[in-house]
N, C-alpha and C. Protein backbone atom coordinates (compact mmCIF):
# COMPACT_ATOMS: atom_id res chain seq x y z
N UNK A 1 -3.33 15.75 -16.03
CA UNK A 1 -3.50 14.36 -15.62
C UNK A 1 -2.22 13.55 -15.83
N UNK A 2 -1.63 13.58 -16.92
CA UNK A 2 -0.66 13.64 -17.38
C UNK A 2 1.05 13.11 -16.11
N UNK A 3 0.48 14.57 -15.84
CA UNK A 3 1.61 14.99 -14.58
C UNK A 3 1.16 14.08 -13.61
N UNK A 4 0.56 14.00 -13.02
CA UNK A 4 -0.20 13.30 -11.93
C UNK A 4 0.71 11.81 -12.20
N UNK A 5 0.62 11.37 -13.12
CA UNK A 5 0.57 9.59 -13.58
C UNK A 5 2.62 9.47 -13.29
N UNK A 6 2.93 10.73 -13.73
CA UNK A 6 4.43 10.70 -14.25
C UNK A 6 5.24 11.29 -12.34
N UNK A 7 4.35 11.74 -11.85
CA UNK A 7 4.60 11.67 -10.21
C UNK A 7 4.20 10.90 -9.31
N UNK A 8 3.21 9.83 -10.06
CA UNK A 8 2.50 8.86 -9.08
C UNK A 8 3.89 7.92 -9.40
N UNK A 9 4.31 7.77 -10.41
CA UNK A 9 5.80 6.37 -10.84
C UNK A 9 7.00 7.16 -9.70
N UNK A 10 7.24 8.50 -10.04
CA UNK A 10 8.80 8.74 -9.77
C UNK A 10 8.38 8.42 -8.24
N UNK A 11 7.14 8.70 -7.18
CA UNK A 11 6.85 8.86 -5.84
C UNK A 11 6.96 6.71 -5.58
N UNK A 12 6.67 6.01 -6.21
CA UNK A 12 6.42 4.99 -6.62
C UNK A 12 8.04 4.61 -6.37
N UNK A 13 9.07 5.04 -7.43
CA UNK A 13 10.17 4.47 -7.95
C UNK A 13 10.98 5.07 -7.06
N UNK A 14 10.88 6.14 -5.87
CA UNK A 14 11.63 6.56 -4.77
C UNK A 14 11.39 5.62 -3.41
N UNK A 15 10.12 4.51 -3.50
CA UNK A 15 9.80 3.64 -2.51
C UNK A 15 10.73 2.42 -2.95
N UNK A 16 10.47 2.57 -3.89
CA UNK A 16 11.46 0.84 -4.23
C UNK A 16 12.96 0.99 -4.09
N UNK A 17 13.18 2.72 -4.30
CA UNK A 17 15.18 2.64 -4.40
C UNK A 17 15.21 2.49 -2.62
N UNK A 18 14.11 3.12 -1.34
CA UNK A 18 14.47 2.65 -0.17
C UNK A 18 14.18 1.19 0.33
N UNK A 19 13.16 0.84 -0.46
CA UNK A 19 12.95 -1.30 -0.47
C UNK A 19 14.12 -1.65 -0.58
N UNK A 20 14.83 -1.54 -1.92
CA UNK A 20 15.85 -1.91 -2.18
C UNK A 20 17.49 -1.65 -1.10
N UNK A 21 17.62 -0.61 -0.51
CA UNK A 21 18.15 -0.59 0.42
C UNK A 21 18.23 -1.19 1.36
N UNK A 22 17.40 -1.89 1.67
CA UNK A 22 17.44 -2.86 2.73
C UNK A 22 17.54 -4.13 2.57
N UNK A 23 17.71 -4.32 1.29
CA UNK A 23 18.33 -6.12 0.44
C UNK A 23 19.65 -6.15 0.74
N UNK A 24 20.36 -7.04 0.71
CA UNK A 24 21.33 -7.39 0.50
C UNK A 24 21.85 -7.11 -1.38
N UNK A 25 23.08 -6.81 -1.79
CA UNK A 25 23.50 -6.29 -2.86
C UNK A 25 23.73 -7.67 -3.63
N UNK A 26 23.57 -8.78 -3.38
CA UNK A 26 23.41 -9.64 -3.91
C UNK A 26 22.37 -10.17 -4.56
N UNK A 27 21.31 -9.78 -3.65
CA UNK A 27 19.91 -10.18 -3.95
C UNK A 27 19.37 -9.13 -4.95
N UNK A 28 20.13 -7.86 -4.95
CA UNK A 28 19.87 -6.78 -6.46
C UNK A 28 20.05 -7.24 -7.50
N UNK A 29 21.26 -7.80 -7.12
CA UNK A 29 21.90 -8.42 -8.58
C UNK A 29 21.55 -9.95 -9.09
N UNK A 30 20.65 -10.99 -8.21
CA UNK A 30 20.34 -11.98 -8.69
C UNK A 30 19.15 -12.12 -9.97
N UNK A 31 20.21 -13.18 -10.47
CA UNK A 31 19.00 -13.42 -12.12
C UNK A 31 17.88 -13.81 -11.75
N UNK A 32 17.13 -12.97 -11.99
CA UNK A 32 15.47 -13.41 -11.94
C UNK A 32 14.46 -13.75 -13.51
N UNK A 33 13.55 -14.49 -13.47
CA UNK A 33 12.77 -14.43 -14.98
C UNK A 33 12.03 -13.31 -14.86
N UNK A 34 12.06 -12.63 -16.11
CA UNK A 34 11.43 -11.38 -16.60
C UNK A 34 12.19 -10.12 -16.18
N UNK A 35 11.20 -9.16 -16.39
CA UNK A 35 12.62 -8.03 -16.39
C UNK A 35 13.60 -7.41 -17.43
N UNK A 36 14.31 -6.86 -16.50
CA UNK A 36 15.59 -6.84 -17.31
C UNK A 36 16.76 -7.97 -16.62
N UNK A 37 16.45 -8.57 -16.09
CA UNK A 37 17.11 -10.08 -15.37
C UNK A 37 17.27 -9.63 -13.73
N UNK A 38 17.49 -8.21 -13.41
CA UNK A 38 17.56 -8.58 -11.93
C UNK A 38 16.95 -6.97 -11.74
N UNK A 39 16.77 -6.76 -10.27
CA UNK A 39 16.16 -5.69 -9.84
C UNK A 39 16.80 -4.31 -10.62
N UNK A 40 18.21 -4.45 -10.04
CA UNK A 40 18.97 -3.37 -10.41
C UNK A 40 18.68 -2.93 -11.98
N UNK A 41 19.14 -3.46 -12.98
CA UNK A 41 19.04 -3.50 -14.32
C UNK A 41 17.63 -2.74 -14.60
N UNK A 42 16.41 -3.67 -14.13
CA UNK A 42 15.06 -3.31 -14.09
C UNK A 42 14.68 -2.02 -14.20
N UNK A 43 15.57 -1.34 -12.98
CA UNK A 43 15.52 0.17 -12.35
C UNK A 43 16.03 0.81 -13.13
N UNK A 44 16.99 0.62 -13.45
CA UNK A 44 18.02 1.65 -14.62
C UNK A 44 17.05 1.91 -16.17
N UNK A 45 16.79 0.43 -15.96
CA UNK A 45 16.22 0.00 -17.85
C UNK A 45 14.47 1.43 -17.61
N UNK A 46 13.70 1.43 -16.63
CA UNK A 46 12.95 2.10 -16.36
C UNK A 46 13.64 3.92 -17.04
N UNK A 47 14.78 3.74 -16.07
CA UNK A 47 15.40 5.24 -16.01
C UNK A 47 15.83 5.33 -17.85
N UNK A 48 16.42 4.21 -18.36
CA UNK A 48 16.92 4.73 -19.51
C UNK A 48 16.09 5.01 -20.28
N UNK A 49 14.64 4.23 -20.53
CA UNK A 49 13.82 4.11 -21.32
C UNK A 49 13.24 5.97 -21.34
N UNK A 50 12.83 6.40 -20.01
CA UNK A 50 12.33 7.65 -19.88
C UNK A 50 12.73 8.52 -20.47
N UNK A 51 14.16 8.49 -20.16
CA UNK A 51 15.10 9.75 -20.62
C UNK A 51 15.59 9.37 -22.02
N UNK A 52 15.54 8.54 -22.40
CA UNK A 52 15.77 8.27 -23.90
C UNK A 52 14.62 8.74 -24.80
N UNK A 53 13.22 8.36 -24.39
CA UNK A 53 12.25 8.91 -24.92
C UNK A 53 11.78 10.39 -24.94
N UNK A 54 12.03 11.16 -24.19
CA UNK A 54 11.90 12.55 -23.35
C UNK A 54 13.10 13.12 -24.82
N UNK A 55 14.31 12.95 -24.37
CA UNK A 55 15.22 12.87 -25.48
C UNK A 55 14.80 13.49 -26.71
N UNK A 56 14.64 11.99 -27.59
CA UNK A 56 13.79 12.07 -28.54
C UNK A 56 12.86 12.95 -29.05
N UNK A 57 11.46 13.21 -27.84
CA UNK A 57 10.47 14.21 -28.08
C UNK A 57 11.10 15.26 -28.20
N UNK A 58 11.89 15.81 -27.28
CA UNK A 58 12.89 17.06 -27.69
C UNK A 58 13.50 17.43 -28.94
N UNK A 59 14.00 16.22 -29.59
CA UNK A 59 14.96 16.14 -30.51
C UNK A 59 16.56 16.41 -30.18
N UNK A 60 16.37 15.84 -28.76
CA UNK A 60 17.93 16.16 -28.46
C UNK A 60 18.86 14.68 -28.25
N UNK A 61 20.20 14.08 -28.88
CA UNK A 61 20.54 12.86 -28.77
C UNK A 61 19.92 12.53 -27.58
N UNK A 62 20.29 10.89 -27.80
CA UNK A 62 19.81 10.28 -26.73
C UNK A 62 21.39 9.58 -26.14
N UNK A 63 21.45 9.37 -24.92
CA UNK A 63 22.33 9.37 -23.66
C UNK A 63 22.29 7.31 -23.44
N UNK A 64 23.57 6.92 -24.05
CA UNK A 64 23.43 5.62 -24.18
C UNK A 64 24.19 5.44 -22.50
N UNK A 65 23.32 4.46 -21.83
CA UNK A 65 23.08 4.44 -20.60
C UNK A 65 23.10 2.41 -21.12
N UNK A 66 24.82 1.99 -20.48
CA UNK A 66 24.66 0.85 -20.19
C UNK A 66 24.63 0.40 -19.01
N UNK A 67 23.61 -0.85 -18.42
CA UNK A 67 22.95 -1.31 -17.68
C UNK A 67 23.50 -1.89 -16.43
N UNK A 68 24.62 -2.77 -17.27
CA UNK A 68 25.68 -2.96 -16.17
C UNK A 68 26.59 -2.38 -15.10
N UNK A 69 26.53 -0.88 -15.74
CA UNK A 69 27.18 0.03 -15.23
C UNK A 69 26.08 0.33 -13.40
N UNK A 70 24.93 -0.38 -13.69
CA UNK A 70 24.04 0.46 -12.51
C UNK A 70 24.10 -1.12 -11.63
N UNK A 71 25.51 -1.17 -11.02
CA UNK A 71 25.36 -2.60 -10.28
C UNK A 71 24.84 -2.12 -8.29
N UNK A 72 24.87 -0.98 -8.38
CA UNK A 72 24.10 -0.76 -6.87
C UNK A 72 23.24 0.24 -6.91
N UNK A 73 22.64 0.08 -5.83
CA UNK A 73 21.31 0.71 -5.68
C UNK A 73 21.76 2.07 -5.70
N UNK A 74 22.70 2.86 -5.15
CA UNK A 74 22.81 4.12 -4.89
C UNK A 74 23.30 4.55 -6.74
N UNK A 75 23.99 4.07 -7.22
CA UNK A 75 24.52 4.30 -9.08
C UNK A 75 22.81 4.43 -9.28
N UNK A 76 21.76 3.74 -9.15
CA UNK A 76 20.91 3.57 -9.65
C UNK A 76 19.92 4.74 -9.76
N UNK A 77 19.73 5.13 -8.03
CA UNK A 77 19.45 6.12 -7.36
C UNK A 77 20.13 7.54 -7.90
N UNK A 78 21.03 7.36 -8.23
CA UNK A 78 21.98 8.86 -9.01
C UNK A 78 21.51 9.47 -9.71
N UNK A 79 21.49 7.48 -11.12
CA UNK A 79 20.88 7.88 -12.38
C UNK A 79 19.11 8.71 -12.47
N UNK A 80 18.51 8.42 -11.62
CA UNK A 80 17.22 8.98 -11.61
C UNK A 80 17.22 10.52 -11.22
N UNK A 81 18.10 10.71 -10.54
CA UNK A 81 18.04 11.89 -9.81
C UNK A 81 18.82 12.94 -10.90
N UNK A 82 19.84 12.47 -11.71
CA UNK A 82 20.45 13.06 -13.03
C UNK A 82 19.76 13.52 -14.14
N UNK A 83 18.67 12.71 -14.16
CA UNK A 83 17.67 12.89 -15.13
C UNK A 83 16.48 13.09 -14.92
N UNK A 84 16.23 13.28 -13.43
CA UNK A 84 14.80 13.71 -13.12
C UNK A 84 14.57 15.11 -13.69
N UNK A 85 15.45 16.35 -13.36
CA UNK A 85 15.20 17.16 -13.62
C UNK A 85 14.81 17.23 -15.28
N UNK A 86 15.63 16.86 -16.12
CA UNK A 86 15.28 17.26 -17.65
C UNK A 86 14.03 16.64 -18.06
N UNK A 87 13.73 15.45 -17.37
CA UNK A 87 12.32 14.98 -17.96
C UNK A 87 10.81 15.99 -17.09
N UNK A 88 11.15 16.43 -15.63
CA UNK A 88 10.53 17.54 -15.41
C UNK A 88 10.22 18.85 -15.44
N UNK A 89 11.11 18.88 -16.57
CA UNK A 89 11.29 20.75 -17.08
C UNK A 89 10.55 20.36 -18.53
N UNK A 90 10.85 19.31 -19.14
CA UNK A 90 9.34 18.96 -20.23
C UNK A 90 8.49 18.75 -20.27
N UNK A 91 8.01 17.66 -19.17
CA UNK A 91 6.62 18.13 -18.56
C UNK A 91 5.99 19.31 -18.65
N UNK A 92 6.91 20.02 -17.64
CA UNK A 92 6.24 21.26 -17.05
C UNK A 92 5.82 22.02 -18.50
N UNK A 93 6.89 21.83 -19.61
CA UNK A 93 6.53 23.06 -20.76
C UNK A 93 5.94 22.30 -21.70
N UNK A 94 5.31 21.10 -21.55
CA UNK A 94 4.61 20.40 -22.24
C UNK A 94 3.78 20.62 -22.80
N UNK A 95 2.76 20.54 -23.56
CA UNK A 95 1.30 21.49 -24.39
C UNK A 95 0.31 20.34 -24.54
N UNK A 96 -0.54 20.34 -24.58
CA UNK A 96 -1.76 19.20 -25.18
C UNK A 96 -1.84 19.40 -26.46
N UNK A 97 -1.28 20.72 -27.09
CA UNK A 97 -1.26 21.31 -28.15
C UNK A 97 -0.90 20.32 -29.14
N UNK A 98 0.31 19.65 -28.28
CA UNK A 98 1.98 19.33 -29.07
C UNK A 98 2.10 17.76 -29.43
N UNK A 99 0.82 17.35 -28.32
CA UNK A 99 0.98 15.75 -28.28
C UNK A 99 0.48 14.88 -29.86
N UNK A 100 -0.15 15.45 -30.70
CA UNK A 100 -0.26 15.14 -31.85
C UNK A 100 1.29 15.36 -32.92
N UNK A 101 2.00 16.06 -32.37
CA UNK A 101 3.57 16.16 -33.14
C UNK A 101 4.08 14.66 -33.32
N UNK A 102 5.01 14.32 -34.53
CA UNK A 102 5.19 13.23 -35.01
C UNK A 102 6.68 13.54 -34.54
N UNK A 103 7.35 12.39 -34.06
CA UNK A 103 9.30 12.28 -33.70
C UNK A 103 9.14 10.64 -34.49
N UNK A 104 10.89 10.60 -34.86
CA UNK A 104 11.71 9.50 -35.15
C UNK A 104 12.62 9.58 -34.01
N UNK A 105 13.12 8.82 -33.26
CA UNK A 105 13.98 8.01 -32.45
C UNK A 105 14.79 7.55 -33.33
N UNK A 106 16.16 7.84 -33.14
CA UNK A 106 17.03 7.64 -33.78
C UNK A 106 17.58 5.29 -33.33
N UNK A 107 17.07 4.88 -32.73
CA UNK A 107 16.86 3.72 -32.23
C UNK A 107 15.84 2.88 -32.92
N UNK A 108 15.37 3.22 -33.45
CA UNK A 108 13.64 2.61 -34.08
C UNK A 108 13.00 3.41 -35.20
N UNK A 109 12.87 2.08 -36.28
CA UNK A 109 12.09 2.45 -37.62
C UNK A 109 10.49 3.42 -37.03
N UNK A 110 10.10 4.02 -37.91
CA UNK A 110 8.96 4.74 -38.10
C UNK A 110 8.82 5.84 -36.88
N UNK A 111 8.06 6.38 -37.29
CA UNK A 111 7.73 7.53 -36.14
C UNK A 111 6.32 7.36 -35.08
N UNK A 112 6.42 8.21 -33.94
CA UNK A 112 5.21 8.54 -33.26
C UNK A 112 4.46 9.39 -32.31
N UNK A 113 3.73 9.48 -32.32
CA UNK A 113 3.25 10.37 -31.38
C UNK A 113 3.87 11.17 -30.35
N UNK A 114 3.90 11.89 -30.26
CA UNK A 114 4.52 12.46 -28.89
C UNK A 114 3.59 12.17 -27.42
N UNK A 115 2.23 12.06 -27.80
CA UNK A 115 1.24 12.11 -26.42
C UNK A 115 1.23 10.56 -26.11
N UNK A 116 1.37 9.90 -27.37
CA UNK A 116 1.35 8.30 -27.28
C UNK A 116 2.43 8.41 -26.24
N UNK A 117 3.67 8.81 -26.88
CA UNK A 117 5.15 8.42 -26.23
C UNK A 117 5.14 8.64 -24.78
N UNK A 118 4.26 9.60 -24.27
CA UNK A 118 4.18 10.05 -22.86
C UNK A 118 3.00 9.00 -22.15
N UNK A 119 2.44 8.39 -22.76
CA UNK A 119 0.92 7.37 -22.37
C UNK A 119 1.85 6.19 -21.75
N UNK A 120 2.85 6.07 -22.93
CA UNK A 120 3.81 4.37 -22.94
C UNK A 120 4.84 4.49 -21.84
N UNK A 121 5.49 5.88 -21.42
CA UNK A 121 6.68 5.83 -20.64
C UNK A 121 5.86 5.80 -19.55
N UNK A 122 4.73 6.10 -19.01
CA UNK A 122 3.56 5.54 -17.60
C UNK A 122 3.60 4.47 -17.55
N UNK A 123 2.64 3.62 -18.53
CA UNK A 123 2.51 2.38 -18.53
C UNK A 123 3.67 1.42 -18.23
N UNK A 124 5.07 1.79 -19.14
CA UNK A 124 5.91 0.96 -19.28
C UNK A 124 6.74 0.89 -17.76
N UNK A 125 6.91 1.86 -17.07
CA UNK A 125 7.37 2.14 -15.26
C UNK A 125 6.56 1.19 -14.76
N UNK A 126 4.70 1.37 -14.87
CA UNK A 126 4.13 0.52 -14.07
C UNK A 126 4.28 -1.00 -14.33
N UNK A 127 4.29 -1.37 -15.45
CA UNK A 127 4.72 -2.99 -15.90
C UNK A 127 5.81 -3.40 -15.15
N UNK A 128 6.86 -2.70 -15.50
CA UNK A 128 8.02 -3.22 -14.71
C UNK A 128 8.19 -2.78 -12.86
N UNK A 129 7.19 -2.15 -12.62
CA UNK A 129 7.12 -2.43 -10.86
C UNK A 129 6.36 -3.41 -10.64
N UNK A 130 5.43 -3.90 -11.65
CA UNK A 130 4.46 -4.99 -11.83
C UNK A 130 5.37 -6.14 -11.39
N UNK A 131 6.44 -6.24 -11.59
CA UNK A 131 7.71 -7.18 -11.60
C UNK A 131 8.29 -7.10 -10.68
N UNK A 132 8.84 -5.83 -10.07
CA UNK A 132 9.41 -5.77 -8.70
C UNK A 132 8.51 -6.15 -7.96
N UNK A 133 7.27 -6.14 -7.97
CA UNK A 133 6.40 -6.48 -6.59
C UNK A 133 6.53 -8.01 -7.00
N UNK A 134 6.44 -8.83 -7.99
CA UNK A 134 6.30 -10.46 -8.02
C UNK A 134 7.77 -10.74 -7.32
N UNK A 135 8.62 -10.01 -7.68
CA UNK A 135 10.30 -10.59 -7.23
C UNK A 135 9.81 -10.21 -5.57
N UNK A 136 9.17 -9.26 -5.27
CA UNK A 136 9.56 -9.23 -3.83
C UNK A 136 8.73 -10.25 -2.58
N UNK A 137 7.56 -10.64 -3.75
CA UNK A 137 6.56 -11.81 -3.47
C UNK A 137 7.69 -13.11 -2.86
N UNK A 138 8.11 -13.34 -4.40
CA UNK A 138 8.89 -14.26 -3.83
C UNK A 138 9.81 -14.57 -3.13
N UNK A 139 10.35 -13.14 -2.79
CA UNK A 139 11.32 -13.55 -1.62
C UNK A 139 10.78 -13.17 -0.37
N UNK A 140 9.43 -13.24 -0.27
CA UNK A 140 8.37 -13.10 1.23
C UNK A 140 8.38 -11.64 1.78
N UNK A 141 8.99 -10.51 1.23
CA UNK A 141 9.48 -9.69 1.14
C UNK A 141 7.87 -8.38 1.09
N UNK A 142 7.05 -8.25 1.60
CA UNK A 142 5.82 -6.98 1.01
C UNK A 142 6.37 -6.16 -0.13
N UNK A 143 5.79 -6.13 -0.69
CA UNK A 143 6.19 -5.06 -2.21
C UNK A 143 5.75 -3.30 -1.62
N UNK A 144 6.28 -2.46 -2.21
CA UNK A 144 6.01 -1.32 -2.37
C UNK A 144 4.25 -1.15 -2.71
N UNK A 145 3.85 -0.54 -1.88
CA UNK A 145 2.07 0.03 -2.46
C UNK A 145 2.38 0.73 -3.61
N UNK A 146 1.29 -0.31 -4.42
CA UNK A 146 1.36 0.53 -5.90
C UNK A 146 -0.56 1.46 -5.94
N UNK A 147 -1.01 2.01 -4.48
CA UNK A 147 -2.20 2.22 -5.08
C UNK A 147 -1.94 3.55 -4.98
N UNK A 148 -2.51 4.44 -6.04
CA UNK A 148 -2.57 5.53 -6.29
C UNK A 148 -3.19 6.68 -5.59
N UNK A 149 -4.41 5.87 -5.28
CA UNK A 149 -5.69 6.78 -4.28
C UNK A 149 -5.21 7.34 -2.98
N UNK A 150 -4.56 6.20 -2.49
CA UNK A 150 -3.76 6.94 -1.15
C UNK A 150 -2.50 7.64 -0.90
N UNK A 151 -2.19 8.19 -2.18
CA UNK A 151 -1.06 8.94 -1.90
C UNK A 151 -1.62 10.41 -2.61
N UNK A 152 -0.50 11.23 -1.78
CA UNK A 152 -0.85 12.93 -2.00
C UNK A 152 0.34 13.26 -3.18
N UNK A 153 -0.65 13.37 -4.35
CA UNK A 153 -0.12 13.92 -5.70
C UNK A 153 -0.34 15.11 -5.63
């Protein structure tokens, strides 16, 4: 099920890098409230959060990924595609076994879950497309379909 949720975002987060293609590179980069201040950032902050956490569960450093650096859509588009693979080769060897295992993040006091950590990096993608669809509201713009039912997982 798991898998399902973590291919319903990336199938999700491959609609918005072609939305985004069709903005103007200005309008990526404008300060918006909430977020990470503008689309671009948003996208990356999604990408860093994943692979930082994935990371972690591994126990392998984590890959300091600054934000600014992702000022166009295609840098942005890279970064996902750089790190798609390593967060889908853990998946795949993932266990239900394992999700009770305890990690420290070298970023943050106390430890947690590993199955939690995989519950939060879902949730936390969908919050922040929660955001790309209000930014695209307001610029009259249709948002990306966020419904799940109609797409082939």
């Amino acid at each position: 099920m798991m898998l399902i949720l973590f291919n319903y975002n990336w199938q999700v987060r491959s609609e918005w890098f072609k939305w985004c293609r069709s903005l103007p590179s200005g309008e990526l980069k404008r300060q918006r409230i909430g977020g990470m201040d503008n689309i671009l950032k948003t996208l990356a902050h999604i990408i860093d959060v994943e692979c930082s956490w994935i990371r972690a569960i591994q126990g392998e450093p984590d890959v300091a990924i600054d934000l600014d650096d992702y000022d166009t859509i295609e840098k942005v588009e890279d970064l996902s595609i750089r790190y798609h693979s390593e967060v889908m080769d853990y998946l795949n060897s993932h266990s239900i076994d394992d999700e009770n295992g305890m990690i420290q993040p070298a970023w943050m006091e106390g430890t947690y879950e590993k199955g939690r950590i995989l519950r939060h990096l879902i949730a936390h993608e969908i919050h922040h497309v929660g955001q790309l669809s209000i930014w695209s509201r307001e610029m009259g713009i249709e948002p990306v379909s966020a419904s799940l039912i109609d797409r082939a997982l």
